[in-house]
PDB file of N, CA and C in Angstrom:
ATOM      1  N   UNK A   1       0.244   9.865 -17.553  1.00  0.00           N
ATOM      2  CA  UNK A   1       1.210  10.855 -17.144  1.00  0.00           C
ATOM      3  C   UNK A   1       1.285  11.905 -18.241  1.00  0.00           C
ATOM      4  N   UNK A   2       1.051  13.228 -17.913  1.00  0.00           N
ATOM      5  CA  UNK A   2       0.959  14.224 -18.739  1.00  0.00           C
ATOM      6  C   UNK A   2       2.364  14.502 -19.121  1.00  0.00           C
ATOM      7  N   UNK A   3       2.649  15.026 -20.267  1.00  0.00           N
ATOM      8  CA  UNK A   3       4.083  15.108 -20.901  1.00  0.00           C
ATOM      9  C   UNK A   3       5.194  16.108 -19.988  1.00  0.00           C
ATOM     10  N   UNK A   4       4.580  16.703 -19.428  1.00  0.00           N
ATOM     11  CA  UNK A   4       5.335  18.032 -18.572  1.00  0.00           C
ATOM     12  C   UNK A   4       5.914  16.742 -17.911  1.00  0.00           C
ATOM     13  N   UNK A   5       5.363  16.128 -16.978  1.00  0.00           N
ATOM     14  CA  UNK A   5       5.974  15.244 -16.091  1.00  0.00           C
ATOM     15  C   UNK A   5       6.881  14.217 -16.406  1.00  0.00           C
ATOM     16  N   UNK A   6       6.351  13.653 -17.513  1.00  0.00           N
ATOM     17  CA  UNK A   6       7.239  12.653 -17.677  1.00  0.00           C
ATOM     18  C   UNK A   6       8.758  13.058 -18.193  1.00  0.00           C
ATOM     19  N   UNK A   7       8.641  14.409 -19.063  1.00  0.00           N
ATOM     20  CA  UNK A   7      10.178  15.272 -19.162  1.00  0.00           C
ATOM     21  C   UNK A   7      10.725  15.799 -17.564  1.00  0.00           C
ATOM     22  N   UNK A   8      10.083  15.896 -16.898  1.00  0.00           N
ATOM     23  CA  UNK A   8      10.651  16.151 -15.528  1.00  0.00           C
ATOM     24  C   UNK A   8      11.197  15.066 -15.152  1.00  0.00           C
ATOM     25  N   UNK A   9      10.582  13.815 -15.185  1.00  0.00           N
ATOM     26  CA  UNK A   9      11.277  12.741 -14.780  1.00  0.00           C
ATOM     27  C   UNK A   9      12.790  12.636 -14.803  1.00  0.00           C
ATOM     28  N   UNK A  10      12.318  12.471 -16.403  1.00  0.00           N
ATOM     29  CA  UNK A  10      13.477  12.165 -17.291  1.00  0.00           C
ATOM     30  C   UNK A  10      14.893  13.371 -16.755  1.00  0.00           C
ATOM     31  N   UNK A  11      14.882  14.535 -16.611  1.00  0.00           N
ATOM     32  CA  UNK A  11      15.423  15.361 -16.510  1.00  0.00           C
ATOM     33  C   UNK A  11      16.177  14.899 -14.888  1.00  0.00           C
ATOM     34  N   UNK A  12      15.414  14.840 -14.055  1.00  0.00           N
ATOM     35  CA  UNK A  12      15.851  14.250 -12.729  1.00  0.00           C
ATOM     36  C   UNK A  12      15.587  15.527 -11.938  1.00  0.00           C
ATOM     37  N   UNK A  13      14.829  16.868 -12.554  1.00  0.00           N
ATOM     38  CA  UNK A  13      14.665  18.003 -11.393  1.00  0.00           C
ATOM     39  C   UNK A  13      13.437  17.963 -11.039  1.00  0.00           C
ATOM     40  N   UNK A  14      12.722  18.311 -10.087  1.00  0.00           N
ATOM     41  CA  UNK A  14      12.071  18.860  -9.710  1.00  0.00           C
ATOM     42  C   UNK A  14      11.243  20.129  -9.905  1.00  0.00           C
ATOM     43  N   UNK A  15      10.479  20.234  -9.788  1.00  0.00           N
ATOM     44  CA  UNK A  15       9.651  21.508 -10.850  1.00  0.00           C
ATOM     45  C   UNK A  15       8.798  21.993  -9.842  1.00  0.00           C
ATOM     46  N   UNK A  16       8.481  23.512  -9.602  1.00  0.00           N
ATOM     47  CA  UNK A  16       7.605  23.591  -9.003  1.00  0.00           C
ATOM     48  C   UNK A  16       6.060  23.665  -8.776  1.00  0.00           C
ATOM     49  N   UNK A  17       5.730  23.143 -10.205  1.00  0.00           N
ATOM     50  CA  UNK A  17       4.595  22.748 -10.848  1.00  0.00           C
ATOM     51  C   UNK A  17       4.589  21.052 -10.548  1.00  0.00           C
ATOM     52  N   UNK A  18       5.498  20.593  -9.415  1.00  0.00           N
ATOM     53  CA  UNK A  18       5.504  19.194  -9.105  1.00  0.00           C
ATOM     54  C   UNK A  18       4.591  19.162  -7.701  1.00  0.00           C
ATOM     55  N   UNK A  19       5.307  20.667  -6.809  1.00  0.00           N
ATOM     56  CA  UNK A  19       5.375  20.546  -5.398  1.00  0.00           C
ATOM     57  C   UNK A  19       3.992  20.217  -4.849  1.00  0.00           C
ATOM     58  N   UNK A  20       2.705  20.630  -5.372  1.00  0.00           N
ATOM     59  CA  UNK A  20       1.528  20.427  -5.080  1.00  0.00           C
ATOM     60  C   UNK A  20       1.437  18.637  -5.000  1.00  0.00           C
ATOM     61  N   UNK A  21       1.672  18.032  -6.169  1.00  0.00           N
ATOM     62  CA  UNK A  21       1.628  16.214  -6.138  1.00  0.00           C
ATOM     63  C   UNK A  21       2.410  15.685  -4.951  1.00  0.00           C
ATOM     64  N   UNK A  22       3.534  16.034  -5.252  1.00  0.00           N
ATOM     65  CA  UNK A  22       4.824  15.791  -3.761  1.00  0.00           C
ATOM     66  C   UNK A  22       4.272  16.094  -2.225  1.00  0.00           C
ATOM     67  N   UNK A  23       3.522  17.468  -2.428  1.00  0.00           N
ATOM     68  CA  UNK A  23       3.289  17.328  -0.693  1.00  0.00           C
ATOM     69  C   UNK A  23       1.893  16.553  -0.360  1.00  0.00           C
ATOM     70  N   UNK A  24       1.166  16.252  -1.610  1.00  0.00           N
ATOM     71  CA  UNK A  24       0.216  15.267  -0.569  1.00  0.00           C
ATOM     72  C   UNK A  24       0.304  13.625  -0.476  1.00  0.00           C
ATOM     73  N   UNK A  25       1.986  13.643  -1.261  1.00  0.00           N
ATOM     74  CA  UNK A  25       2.211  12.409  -1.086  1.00  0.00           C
ATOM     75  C   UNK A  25       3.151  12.300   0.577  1.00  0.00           C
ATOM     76  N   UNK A  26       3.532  13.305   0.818  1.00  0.00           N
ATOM     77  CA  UNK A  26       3.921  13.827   1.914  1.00  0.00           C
ATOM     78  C   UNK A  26       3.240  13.943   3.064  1.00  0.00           C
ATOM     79  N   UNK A  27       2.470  15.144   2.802  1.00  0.00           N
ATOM     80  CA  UNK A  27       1.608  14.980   4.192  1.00  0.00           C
ATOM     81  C   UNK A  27       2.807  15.841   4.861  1.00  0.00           C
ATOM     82  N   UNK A  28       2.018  14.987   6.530  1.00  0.00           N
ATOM     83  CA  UNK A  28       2.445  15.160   8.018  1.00  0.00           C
ATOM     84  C   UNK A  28       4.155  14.917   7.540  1.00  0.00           C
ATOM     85  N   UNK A  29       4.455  14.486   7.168  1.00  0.00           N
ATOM     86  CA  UNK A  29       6.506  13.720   7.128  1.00  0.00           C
ATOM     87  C   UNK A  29       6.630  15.524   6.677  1.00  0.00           C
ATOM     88  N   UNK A  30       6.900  16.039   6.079  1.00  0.00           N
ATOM     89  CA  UNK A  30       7.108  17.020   5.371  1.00  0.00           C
ATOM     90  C   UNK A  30       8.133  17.712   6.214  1.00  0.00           C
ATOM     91  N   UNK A  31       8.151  17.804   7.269  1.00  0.00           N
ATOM     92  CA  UNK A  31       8.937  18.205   8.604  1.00  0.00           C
ATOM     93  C   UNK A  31      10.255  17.666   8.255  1.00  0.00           C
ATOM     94  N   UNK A  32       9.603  16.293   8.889  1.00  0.00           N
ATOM     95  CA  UNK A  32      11.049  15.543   8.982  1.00  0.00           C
ATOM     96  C   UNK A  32      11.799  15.135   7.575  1.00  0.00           C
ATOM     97  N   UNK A  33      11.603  15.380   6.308  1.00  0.00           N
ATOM     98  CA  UNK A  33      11.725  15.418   4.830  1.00  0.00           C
ATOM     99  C   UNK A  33      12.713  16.918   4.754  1.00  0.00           C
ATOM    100  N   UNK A  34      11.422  17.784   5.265  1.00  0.00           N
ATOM    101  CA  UNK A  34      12.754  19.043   5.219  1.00  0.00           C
ATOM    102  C   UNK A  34      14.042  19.168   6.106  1.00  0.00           C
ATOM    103  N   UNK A  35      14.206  18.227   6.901  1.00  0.00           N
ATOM    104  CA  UNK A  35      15.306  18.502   7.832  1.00  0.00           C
ATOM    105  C   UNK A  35      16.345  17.427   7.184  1.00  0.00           C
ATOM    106  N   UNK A  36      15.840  16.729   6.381  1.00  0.00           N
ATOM    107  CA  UNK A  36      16.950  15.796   5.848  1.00  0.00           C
ATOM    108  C   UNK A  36      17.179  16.709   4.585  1.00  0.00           C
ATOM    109  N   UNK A  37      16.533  17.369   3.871  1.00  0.00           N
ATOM    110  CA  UNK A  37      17.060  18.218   2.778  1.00  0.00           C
ATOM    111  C   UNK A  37      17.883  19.095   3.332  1.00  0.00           C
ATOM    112  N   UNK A  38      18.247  19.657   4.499  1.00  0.00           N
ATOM    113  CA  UNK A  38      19.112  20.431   4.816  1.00  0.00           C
ATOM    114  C   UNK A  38      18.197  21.647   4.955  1.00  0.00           C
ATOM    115  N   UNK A  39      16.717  21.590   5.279  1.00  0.00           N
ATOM    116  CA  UNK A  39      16.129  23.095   5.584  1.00  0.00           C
ATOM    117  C   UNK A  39      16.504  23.009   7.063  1.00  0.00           C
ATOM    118  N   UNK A  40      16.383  24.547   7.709  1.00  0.00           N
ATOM    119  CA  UNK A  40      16.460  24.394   9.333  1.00  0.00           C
ATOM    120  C   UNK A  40      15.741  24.739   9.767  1.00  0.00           C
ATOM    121  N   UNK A  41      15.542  24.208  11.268  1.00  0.00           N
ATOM    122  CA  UNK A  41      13.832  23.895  12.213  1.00  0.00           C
ATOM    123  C   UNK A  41      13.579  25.238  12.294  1.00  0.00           C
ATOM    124  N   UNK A  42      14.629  26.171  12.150  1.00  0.00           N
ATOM    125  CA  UNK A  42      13.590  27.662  11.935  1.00  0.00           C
ATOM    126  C   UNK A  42      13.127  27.908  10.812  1.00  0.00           C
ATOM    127  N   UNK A  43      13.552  27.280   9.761  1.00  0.00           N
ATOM    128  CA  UNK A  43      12.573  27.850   8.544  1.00  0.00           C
ATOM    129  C   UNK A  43      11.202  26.431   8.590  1.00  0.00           C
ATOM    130  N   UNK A  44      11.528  25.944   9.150  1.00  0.00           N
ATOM    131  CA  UNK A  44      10.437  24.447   9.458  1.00  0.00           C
ATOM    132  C   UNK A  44       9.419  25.101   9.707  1.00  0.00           C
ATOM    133  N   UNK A  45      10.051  25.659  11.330  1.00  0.00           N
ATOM    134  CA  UNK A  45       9.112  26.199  12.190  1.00  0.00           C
ATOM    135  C   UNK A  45       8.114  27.480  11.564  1.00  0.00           C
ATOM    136  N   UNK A  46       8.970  28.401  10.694  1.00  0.00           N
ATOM    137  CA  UNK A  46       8.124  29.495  10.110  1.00  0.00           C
ATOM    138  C   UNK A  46       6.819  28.677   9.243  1.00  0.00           C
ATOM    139  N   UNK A  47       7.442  27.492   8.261  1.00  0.00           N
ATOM    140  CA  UNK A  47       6.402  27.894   7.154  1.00  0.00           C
ATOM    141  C   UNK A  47       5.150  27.181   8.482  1.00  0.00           C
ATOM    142  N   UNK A  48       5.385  26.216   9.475  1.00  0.00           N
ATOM    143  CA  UNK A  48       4.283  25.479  10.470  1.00  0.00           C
ATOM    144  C   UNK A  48       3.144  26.562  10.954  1.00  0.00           C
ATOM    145  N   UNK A  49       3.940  27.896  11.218  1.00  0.00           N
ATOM    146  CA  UNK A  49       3.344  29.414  11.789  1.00  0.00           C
ATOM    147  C   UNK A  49       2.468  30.192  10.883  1.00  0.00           C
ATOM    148  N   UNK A  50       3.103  29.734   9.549  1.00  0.00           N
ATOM    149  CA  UNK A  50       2.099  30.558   8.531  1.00  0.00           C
ATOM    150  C   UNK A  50       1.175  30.019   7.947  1.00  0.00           C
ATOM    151  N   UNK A  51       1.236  29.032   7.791  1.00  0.00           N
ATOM    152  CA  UNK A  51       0.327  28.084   7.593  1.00  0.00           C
ATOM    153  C   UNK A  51      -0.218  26.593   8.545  1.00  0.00           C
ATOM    154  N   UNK A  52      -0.391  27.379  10.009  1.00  0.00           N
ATOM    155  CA  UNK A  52      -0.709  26.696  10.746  1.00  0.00           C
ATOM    156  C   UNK A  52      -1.731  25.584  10.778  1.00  0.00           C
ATOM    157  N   UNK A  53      -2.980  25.354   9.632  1.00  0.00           N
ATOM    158  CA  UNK A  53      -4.009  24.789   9.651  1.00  0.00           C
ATOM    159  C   UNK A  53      -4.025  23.631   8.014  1.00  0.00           C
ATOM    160  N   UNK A  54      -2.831  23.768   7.413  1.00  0.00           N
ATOM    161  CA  UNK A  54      -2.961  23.350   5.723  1.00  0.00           C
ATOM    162  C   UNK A  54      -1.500  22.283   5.791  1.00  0.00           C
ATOM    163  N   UNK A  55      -1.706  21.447   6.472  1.00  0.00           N
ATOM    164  CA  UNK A  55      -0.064  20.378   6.039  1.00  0.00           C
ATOM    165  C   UNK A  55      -0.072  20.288   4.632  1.00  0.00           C
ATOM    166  N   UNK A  56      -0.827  20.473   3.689  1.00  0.00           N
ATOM    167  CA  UNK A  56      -0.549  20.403   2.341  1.00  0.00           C
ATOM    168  C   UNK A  56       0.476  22.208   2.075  1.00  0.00           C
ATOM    169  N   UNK A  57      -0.320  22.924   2.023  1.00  0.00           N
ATOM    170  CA  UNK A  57       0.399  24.303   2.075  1.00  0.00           C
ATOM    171  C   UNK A  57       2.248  24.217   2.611  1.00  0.00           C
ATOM    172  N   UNK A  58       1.935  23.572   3.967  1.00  0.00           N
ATOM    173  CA  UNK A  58       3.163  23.824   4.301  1.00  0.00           C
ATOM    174  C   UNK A  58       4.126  22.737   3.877  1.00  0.00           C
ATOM    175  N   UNK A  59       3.498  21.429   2.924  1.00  0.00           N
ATOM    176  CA  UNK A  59       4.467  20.477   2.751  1.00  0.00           C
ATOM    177  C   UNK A  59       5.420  21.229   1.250  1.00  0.00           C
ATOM    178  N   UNK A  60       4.094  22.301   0.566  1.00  0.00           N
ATOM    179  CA  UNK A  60       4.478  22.587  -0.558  1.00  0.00           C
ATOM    180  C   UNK A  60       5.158  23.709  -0.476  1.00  0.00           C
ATOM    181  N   UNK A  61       4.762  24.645   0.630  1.00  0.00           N
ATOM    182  CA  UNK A  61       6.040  25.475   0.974  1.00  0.00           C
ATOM    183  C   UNK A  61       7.567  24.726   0.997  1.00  0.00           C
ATOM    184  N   UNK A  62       7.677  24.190   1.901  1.00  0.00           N
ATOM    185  CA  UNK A  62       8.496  23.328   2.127  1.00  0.00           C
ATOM    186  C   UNK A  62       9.493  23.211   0.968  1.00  0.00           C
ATOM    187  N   UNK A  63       8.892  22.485   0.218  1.00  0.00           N
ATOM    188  CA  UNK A  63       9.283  21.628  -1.283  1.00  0.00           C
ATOM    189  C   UNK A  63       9.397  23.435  -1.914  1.00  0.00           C
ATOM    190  N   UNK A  64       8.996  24.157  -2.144  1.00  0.00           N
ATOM    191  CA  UNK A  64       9.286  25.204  -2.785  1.00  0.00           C
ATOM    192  C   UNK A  64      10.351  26.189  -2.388  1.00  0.00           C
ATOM    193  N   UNK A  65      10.946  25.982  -1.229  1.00  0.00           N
ATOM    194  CA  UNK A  65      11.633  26.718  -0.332  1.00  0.00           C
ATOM    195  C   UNK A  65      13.142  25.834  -0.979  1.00  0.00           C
ATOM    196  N   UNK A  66      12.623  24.329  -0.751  1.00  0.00           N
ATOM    197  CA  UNK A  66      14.285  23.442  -0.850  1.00  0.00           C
ATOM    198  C   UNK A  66      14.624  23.360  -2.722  1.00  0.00           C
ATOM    199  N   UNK A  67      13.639  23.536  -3.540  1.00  0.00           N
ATOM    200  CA  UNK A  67      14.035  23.799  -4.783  1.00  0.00           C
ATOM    201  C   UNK A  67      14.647  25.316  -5.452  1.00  0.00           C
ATOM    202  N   UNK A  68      14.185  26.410  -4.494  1.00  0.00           N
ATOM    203  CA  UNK A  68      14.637  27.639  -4.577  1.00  0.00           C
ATOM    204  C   UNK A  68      16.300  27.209  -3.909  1.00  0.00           C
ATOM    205  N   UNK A  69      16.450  26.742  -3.422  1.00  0.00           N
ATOM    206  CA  UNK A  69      17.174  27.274  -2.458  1.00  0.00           C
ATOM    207  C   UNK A  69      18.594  25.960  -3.175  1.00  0.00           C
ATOM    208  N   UNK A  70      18.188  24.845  -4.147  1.00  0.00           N
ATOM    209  CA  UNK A  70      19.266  24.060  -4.908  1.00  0.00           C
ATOM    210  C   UNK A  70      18.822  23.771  -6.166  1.00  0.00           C
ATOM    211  N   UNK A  71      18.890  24.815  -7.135  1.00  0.00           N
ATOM    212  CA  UNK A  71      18.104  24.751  -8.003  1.00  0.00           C
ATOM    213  C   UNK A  71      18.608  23.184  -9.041  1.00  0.00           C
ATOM    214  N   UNK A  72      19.960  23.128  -8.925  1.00  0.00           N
ATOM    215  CA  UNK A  72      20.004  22.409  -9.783  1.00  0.00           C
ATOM    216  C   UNK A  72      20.284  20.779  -9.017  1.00  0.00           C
ATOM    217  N   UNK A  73      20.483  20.631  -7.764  1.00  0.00           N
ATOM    218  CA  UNK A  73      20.445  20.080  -6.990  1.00  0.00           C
ATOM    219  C   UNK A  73      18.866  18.990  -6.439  1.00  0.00           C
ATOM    220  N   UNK A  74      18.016  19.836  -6.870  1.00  0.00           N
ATOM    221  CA  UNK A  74      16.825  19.635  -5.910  1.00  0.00           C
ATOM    222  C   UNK A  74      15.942  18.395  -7.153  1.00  0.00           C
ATOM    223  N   UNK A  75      16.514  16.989  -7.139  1.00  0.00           N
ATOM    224  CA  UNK A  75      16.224  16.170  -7.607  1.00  0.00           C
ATOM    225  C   UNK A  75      15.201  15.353  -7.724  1.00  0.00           C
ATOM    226  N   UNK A  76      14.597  14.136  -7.965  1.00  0.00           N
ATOM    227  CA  UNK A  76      13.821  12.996  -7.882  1.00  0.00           C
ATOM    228  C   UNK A  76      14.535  12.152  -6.706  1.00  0.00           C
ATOM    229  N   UNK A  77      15.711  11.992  -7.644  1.00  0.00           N
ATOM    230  CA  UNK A  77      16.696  11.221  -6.668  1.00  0.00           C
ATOM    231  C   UNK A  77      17.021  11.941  -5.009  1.00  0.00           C
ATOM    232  N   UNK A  78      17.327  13.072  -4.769  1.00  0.00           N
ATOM    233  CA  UNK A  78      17.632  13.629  -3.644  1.00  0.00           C
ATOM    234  C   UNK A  78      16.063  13.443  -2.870  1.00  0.00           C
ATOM    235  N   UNK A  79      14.910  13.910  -3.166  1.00  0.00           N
ATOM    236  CA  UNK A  79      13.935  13.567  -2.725  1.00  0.00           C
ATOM    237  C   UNK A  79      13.903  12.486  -2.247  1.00  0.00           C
ATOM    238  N   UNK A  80      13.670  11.253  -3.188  1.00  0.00           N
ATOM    239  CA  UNK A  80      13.206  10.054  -2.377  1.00  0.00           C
ATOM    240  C   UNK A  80      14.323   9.213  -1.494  1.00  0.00           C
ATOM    241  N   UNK A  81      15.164   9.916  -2.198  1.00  0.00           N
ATOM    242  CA  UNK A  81      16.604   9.183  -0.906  1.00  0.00           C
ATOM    243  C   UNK A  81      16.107   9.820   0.513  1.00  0.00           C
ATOM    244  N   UNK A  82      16.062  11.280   0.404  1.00  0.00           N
ATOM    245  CA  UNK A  82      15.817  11.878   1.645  1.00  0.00           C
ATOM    246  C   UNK A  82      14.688  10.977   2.537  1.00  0.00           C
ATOM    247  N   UNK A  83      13.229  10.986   1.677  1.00  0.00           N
ATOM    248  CA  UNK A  83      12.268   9.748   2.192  1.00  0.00           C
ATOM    249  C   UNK A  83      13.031   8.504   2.530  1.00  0.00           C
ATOM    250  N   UNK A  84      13.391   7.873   1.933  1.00  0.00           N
ATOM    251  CA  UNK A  84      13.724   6.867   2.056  1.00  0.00           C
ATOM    252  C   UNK A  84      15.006   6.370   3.366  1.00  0.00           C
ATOM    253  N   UNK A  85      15.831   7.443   3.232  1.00  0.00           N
ATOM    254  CA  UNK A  85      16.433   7.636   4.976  1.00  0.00           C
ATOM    255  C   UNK A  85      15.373   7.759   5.928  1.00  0.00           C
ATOM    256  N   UNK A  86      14.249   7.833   6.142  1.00  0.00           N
ATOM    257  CA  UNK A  86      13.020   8.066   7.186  1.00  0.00           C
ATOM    258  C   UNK A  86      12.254   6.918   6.958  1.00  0.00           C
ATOM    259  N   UNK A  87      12.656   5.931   6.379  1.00  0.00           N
ATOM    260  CA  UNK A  87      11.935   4.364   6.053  1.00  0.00           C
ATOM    261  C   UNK A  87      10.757   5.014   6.138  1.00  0.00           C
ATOM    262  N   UNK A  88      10.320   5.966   4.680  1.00  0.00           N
ATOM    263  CA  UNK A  88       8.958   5.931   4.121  1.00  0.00           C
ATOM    264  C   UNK A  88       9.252   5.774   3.059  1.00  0.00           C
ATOM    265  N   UNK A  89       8.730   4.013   3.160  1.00  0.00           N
ATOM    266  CA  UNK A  89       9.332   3.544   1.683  1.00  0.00           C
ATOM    267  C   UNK A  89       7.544   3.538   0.899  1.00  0.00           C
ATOM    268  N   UNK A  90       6.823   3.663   1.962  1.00  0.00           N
ATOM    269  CA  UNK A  90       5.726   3.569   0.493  1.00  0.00           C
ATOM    270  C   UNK A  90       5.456   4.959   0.036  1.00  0.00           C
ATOM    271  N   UNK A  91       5.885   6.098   0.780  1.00  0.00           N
ATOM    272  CA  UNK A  91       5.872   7.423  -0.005  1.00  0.00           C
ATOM    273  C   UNK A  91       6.983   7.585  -1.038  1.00  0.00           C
ATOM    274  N   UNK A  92       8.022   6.703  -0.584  1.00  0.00           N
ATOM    275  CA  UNK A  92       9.395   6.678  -1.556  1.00  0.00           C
ATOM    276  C   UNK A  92       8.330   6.019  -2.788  1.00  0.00           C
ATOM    277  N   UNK A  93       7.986   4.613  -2.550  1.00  0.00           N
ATOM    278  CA  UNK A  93       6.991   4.156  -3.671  1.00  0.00           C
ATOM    279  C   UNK A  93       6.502   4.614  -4.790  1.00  0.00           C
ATOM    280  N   UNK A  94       5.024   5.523  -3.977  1.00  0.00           N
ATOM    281  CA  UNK A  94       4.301   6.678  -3.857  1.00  0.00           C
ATOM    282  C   UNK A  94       5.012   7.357  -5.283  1.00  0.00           C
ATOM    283  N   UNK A  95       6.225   8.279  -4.756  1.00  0.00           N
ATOM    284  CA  UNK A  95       6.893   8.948  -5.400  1.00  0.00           C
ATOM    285  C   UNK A  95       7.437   8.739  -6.758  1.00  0.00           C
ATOM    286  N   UNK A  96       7.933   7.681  -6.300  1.00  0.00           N
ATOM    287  CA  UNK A  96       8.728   6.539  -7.983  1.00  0.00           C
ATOM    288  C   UNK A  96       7.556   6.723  -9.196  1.00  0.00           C
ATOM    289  N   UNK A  97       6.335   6.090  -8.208  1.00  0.00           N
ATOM    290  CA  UNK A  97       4.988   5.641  -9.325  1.00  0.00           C
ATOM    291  C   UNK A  97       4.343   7.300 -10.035  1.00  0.00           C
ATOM    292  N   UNK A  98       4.773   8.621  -8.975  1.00  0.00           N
ATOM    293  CA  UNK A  98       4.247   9.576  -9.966  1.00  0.00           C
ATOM    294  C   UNK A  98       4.954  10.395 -10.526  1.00  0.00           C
ATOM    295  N   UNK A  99       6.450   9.680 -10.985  1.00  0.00           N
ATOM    296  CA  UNK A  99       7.392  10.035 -11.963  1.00  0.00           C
ATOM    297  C   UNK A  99       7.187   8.991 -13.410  1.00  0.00           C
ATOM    298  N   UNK A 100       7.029   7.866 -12.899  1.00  0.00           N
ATOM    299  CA  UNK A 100       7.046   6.873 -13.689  1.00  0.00           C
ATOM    300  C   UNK A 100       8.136   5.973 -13.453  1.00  0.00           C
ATOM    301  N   UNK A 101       8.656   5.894 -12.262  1.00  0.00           N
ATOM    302  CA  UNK A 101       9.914   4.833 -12.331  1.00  0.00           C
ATOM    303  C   UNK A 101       9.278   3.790 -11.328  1.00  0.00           C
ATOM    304  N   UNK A 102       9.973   2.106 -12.222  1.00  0.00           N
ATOM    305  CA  UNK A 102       9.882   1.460 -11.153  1.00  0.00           C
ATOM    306  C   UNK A 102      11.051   1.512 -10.011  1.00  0.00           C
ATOM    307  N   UNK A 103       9.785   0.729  -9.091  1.00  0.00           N
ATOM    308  CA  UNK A 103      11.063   0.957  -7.446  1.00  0.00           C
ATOM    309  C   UNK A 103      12.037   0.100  -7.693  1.00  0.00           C
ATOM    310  N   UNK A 104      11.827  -0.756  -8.586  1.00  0.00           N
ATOM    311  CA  UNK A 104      12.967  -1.788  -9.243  1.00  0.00           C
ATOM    312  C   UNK A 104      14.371  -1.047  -9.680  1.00  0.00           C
ATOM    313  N   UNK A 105      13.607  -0.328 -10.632  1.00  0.00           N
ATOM    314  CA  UNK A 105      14.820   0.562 -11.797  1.00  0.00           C
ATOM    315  C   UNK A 105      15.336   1.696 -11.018  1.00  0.00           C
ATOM    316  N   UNK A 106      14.959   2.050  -9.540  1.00  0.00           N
ATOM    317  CA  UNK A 106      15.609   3.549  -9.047  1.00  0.00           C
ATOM    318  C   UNK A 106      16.848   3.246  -8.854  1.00  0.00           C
ATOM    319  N   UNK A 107      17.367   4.480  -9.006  1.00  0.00           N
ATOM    320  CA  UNK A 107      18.796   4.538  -8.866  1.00  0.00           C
ATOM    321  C   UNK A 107      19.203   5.888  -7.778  1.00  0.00           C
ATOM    322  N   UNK A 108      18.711   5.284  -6.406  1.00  0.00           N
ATOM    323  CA  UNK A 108      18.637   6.022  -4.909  1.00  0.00           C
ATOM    324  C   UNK A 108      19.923   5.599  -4.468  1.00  0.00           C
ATOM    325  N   UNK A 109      20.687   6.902  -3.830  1.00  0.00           N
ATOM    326  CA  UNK A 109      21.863   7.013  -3.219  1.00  0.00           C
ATOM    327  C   UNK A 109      21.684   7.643  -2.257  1.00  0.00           C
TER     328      UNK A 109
END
């Protein structure tokens, strides 16, 4: 784990030098991820339109849209809770393992 990251961890924000790792742990969910962050199916629907052919593009739109938009808000923790309400617990996993936390030690609300 390169040092940028592991101070992100630690910090509990989100970076947008993260969003690229995050959406291909994402994928296809990225949708239903942004609607539990509180994005709405019209801004869903836009980034799906602009980047009609790249689920990576639009997972990282996505993720770049919901960190603009709570800067100080837009967590580790808020993330994988959000996953983790959508019982994707091995992207929740996924997620833990490329912060560095065990799924043991999270502290998801």
């Amino acid at each position: 784990m390169n040092k940028m990251r592991k101070e992100n961890s630690l910090a509990g924000i989100i970076q947008q030098t993260d969003t690229v790792f995050v959406a291909r742990h994402l994928g296809s969910h990225f949708y239903s991820v942004g609607l539990m962050l509180q994005l709405s199916e019209e801004e869903l629907d836009d980034i799906v339109n602009t980047y009609p052919e790249d689920i990576i593009r639009q997972a990282m739109t996505m993720l770049s849209s919901w960190i603009q938009k709570n800067t100080t808000d837009a967590t580790w923790d808020a993330l994988i809770g959000a996953v983790r309400k959508l019982d994707l617990n091995m992207v929740a996993e996924d997620l833990e393992a490329l912060i560095g936390r065990s799924a043991n030690n999270a502290n998801i609300t």
